[in-house]
C-alpha atoms as a PDB file:
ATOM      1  CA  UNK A   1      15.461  20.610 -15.284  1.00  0.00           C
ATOM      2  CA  UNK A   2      12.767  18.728 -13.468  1.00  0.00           C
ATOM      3  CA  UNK A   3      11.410  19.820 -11.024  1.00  0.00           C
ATOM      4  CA  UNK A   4      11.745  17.826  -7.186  1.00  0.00           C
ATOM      5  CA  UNK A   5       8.093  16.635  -6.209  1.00  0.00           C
ATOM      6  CA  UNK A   6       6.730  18.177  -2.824  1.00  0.00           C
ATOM      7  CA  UNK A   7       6.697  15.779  -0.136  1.00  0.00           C
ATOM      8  CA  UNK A   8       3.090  14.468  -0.048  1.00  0.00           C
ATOM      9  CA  UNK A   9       3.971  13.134  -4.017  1.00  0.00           C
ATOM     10  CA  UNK A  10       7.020  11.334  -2.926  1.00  0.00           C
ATOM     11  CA  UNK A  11       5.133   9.766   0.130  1.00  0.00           C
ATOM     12  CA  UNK A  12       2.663   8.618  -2.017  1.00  0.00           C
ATOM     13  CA  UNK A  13       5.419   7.302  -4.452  1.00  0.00           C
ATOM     14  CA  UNK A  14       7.339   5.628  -2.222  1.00  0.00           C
ATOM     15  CA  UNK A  15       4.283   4.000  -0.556  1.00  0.00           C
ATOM     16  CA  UNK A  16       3.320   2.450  -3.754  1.00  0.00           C
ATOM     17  CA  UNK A  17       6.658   1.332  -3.956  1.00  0.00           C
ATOM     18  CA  UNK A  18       7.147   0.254  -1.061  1.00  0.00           C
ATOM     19  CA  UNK A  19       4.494  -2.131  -1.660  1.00  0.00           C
ATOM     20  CA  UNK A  20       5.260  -3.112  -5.031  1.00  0.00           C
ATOM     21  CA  UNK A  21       8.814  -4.468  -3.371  1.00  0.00           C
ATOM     22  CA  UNK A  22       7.621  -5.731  -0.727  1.00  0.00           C
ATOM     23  CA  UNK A  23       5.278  -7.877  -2.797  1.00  0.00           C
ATOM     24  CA  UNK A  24       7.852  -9.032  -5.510  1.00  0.00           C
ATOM     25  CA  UNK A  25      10.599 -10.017  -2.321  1.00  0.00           C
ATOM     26  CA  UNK A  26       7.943 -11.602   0.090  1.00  0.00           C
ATOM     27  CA  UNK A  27       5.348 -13.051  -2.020  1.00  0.00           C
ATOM     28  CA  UNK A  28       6.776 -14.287  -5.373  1.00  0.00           C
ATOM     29  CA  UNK A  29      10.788 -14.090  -4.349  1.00  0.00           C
ATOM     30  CA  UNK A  30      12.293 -11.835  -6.591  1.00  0.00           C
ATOM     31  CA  UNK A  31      13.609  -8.305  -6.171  1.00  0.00           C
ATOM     32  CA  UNK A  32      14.355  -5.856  -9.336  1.00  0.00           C
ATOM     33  CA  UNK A  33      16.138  -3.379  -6.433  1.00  0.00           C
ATOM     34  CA  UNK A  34      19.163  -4.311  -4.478  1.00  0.00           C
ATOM     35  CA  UNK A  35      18.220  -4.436  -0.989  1.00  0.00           C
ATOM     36  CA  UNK A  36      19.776  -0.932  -0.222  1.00  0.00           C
ATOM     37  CA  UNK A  37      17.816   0.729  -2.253  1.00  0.00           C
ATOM     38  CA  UNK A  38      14.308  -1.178  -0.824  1.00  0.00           C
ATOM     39  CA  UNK A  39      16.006   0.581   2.410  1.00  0.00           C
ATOM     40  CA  UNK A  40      16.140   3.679   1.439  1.00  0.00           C
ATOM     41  CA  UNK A  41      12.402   3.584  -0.245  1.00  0.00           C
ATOM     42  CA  UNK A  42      11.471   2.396   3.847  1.00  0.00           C
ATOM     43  CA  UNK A  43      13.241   4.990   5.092  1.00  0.00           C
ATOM     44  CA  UNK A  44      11.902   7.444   3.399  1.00  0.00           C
ATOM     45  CA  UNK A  45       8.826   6.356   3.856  1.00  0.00           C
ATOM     46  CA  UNK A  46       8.985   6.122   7.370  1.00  0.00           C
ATOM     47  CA  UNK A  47      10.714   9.837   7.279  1.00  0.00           C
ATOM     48  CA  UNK A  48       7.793  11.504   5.369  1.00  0.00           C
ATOM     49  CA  UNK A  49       5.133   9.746   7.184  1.00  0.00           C
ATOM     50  CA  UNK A  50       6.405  10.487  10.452  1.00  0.00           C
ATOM     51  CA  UNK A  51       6.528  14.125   9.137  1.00  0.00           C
ATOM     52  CA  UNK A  52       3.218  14.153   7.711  1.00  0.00           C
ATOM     53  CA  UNK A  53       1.057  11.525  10.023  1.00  0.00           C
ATOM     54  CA  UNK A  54      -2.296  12.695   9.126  1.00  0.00           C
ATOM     55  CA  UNK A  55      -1.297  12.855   5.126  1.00  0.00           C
ATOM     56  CA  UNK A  56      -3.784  10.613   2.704  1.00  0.00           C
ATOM     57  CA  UNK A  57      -1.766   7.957   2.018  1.00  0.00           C
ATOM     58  CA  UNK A  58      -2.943   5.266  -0.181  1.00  0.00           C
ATOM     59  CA  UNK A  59      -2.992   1.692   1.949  1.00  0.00           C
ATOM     60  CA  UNK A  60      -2.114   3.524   5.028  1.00  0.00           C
ATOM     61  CA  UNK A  61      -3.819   0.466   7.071  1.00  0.00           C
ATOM     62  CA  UNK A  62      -0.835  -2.194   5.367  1.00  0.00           C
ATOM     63  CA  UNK A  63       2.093   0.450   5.706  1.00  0.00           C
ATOM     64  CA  UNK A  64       2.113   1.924   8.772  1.00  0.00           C
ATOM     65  CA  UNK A  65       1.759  -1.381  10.994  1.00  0.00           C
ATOM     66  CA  UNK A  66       4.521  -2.588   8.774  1.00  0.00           C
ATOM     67  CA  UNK A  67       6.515   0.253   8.914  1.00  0.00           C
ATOM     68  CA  UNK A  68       6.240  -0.080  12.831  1.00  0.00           C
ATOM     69  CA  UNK A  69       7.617  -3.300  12.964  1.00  0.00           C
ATOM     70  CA  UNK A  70      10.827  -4.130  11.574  1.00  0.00           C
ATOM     71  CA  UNK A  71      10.492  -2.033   8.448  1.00  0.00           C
ATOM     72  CA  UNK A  72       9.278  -4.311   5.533  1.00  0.00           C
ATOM     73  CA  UNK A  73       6.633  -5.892   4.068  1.00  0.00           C
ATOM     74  CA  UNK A  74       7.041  -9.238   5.208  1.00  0.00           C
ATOM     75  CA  UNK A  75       3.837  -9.320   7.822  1.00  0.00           C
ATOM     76  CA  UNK A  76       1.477  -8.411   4.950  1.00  0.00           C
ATOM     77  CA  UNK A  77      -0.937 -10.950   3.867  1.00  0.00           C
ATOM     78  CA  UNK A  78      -2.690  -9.382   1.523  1.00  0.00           C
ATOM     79  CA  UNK A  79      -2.015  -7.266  -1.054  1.00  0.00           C
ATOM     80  CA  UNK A  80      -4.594  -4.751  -3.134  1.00  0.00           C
ATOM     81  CA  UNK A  81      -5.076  -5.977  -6.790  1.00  0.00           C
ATOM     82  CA  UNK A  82      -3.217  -2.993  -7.918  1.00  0.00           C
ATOM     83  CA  UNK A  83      -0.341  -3.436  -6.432  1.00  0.00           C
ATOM     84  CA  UNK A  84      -0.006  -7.053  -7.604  1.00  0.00           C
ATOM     85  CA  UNK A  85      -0.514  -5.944 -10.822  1.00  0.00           C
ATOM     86  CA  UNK A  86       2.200  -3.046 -10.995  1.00  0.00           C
ATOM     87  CA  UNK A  87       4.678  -5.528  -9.563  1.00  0.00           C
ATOM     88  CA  UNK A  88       4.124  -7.903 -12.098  1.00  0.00           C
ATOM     89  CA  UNK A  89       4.047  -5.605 -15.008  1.00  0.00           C
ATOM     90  CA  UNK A  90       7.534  -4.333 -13.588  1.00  0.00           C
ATOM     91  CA  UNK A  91       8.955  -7.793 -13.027  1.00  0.00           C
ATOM     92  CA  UNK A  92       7.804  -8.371 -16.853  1.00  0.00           C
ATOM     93  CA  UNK A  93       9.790  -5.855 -18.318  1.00  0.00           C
ATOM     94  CA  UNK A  94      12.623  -6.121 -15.827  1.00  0.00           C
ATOM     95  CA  UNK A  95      13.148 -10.038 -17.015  1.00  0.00           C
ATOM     96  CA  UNK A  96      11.761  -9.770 -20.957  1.00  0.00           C
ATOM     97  CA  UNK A  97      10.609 -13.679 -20.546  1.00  0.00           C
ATOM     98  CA  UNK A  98       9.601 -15.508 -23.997  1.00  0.00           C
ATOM     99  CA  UNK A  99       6.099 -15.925 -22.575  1.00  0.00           C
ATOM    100  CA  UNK A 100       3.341 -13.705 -22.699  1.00  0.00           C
ATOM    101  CA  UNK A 101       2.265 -11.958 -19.884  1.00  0.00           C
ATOM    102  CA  UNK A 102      -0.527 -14.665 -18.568  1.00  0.00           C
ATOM    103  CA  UNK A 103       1.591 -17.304 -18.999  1.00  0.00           C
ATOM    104  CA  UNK A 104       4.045 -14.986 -16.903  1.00  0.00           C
ATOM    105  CA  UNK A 105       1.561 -14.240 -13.962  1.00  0.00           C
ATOM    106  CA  UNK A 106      -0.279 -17.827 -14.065  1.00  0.00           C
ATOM    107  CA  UNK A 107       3.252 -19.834 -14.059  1.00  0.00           C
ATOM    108  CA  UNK A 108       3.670 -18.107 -10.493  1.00  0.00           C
ATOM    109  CA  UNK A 109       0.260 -19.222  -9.489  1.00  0.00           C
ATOM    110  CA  UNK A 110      -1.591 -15.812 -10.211  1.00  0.00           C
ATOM    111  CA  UNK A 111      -4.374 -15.199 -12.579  1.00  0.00           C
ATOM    112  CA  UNK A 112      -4.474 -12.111 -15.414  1.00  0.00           C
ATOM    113  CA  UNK A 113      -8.534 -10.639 -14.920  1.00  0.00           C
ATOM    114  CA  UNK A 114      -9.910 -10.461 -18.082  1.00  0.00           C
ATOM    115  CA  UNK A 115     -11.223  -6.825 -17.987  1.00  0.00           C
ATOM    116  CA  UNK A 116     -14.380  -8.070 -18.899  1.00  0.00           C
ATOM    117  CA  UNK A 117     -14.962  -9.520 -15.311  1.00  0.00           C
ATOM    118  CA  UNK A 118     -14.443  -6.739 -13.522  1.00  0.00           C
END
C-alpha cells in the first residue's frame, strides 16, 4: 500500500503543479486536467499553505500573490525555466505529436536549451 505523503510533500507537489497548469492554460492554451481538478490542486494549495505559512515552498513569491487573488495563475508573467519545461514534457506525452520534441516546443514559439548552453 503506499504510503500518503505528509503535508509539506503534497504542498510542494501541488505547488509545482499548480504552476505547471497554470502555465499550459494561461500561456500556451491547453489544459491536460479538466478544470475541476486544476480546482482542487488550488484548493489544496491554498489549504496547506494557509496551514503551513512559513513552510519552504518552492516559487512562493508567484503562488501566494496568485493564490490571493482569484485563485489561478493567470496574473503570472513569468514563469521559472523549470516549470516551462515540465509542462511541456507533460503536454508531449499527453498529445504523442509526430514531431520531435523541438519542433514541439519551437512551433509554440519556445526554444529547447541545448544543455550545452547552460
Amino acid at each position: 500500500m503506499a504510503r500518503k505523503p505528509d503535508e509539506l510533500t503534497l504542498l510542494r507537489q501541488r505547488a509545482r503543479q499548480f504552476l505547471v497548469h497554470s502555465f499550459l492554460y494561461y500561456r500556451l492554451n491547453e489544459s491536460v486536467v479538466p478544470d475541476e481538478d486544476f480546482d482542487r490542486i488550488a484548493a489544496d494549495l491554498r489549504r496547506l499553505r494557509k496551514s503551513h505559512p512559513q513552510a519552504d515552498m518552492p516559487h512562493a513569491a508567484l503562488i501566494d500573490p496568485a493564490l490571493g487573488a482569484e485563485g489561478s495563475g493567470f496574473q503570472i508573467r513569468q514563469y521559472p525555466p523549470e516549470i516551462v519545461s515540465s509542462a511541456f514534457k507533460l503536454l508531449y506525452a499527453h498529445q504523442s505529436p509526430d514531431e520531435d520534441f523541438r519542433e514541439f516546443v519551437e512551433r509554440r514559439g519556445y526554444r529547447v536549451q541545448d544543455p550545452a548552453e547552460t
